[in-house]
C-alpha atoms as a PDB file:
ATOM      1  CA  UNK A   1      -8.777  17.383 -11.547  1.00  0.00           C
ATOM      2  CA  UNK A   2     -10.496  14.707  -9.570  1.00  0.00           C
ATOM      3  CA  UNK A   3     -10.703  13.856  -5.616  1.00  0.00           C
ATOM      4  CA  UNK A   4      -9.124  10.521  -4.079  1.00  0.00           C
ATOM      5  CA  UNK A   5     -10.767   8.990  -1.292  1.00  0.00           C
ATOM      6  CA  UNK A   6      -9.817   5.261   0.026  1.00  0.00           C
ATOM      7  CA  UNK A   7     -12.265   2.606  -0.202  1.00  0.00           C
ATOM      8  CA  UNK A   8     -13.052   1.999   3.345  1.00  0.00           C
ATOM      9  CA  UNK A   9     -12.250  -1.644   4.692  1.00  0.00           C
ATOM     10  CA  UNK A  10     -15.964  -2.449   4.873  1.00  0.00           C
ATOM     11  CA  UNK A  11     -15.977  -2.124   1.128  1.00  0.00           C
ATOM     12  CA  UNK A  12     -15.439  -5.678  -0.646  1.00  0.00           C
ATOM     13  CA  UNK A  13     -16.866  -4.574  -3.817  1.00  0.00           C
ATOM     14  CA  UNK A  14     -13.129  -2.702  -4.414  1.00  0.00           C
ATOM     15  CA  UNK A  15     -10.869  -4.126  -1.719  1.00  0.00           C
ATOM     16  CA  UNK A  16      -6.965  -2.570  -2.476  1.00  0.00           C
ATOM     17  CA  UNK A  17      -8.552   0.280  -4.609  1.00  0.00           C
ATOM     18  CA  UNK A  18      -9.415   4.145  -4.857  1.00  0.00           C
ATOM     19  CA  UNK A  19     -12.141   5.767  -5.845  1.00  0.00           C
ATOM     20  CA  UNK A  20     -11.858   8.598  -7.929  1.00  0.00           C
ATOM     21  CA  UNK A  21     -14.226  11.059  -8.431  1.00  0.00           C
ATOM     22  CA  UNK A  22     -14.075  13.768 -11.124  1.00  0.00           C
ATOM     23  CA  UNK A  23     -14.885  16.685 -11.326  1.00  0.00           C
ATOM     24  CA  UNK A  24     -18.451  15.982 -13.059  1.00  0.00           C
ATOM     25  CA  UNK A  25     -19.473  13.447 -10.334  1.00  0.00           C
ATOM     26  CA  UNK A  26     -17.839  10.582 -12.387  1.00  0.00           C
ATOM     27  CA  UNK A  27     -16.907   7.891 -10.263  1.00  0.00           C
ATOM     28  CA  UNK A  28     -13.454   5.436 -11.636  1.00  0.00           C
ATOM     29  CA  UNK A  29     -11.695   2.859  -9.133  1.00  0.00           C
ATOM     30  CA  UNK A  30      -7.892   2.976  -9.126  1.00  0.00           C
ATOM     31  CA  UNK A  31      -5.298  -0.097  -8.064  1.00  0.00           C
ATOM     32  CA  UNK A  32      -3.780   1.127  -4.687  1.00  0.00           C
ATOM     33  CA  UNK A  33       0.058   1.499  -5.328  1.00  0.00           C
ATOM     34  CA  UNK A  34       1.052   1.530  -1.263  1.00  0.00           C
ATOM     35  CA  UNK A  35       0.282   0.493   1.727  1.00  0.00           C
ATOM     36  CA  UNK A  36       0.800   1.662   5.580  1.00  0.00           C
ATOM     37  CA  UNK A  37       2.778  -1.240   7.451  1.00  0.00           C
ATOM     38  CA  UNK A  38      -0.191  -2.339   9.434  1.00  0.00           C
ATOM     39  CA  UNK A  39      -2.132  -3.396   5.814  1.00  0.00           C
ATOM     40  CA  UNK A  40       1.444  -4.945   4.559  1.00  0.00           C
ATOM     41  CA  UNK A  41       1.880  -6.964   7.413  1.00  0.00           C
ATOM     42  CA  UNK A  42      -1.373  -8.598   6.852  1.00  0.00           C
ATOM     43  CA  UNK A  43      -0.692  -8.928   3.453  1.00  0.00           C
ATOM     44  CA  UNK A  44       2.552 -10.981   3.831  1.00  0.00           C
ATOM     45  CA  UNK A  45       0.649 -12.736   7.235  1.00  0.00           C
ATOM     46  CA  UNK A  46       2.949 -11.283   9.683  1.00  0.00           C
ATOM     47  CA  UNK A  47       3.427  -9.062  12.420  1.00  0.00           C
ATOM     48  CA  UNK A  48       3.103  -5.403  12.144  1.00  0.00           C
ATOM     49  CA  UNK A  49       6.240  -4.884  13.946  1.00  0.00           C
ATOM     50  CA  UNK A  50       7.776  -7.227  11.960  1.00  0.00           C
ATOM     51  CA  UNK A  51       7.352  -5.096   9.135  1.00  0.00           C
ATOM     52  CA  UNK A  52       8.733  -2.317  10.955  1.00  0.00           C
ATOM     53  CA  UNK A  53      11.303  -3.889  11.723  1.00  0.00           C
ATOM     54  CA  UNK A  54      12.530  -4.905   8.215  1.00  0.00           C
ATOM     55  CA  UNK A  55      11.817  -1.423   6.912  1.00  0.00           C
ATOM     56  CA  UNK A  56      14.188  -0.074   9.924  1.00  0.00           C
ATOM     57  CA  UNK A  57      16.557  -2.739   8.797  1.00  0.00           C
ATOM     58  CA  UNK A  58      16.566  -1.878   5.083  1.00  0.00           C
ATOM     59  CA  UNK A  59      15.467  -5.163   4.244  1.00  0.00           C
ATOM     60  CA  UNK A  60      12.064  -3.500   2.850  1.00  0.00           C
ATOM     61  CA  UNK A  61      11.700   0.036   1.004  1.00  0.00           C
ATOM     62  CA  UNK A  62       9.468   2.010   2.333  1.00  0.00           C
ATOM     63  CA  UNK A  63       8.626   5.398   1.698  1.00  0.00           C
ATOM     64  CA  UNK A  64       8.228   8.315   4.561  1.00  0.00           C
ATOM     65  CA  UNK A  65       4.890  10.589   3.900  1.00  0.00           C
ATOM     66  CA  UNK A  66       5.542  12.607   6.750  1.00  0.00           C
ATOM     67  CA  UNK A  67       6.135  10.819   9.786  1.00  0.00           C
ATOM     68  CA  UNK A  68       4.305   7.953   8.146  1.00  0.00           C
ATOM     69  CA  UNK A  69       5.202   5.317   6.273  1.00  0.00           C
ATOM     70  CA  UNK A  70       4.272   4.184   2.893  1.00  0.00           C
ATOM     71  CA  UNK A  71       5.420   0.778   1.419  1.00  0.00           C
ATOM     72  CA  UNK A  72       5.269   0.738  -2.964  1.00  0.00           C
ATOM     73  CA  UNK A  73       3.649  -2.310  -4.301  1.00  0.00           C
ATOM     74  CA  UNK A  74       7.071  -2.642  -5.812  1.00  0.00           C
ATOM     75  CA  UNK A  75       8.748  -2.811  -2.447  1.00  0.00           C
ATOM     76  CA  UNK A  76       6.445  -6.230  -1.783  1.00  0.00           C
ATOM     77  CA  UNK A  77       6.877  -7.952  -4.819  1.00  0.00           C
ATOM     78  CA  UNK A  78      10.925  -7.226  -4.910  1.00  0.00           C
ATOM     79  CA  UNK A  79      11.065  -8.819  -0.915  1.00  0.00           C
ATOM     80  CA  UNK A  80       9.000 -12.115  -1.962  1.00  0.00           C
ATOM     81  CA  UNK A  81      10.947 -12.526  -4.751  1.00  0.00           C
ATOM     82  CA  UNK A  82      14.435 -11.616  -3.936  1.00  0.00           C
ATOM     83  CA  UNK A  83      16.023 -13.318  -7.033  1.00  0.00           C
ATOM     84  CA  UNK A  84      14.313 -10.125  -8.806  1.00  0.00           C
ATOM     85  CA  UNK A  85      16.714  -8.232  -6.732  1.00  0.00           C
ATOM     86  CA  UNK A  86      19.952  -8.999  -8.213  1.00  0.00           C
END
């Protein structure tokens, strides 16, 4: 069983990654695998409502976590490279 807490934003050591800590103390650093709209958006270099947008237009998958949502690294790669689409 371990514990997953975000590396904050200040953290440049592990930027895009979470730290996992076991249940010994270990510490391991996993690849992030989603990302709120706001951190997309400044991913891609564009608006945050942009990205809103396009996810309320279907034009990028996002996931809902609640009343948030979550967009899969999987999401980005397919809408800057929409020839992997087809």
């Amino acid at each position: 069983m371990s514990a997953f807490a975000p590396c904050p934003i200040a953290c440049m050591e592990h930027p895009g990654q979470t730290h996992v800590f076991t249940m010994n103390g270990e510490e391991d650093v996993l690849p992030r695998r989603a990302w709120t709209p706001r951190e997309a958006a400044h991913q891609l270099g564009i608006p945050y409502e942009t990205v809103l947008r396009l996810i309320h237009d279907e034009k990028l998958h996002a996931v809902t976590a609640g009343r948030y949502y979550l967009i899969p690294d999987s999401a980005l790669e397919s809408f800057l490279n929409p020839r992997a689409r087809k």
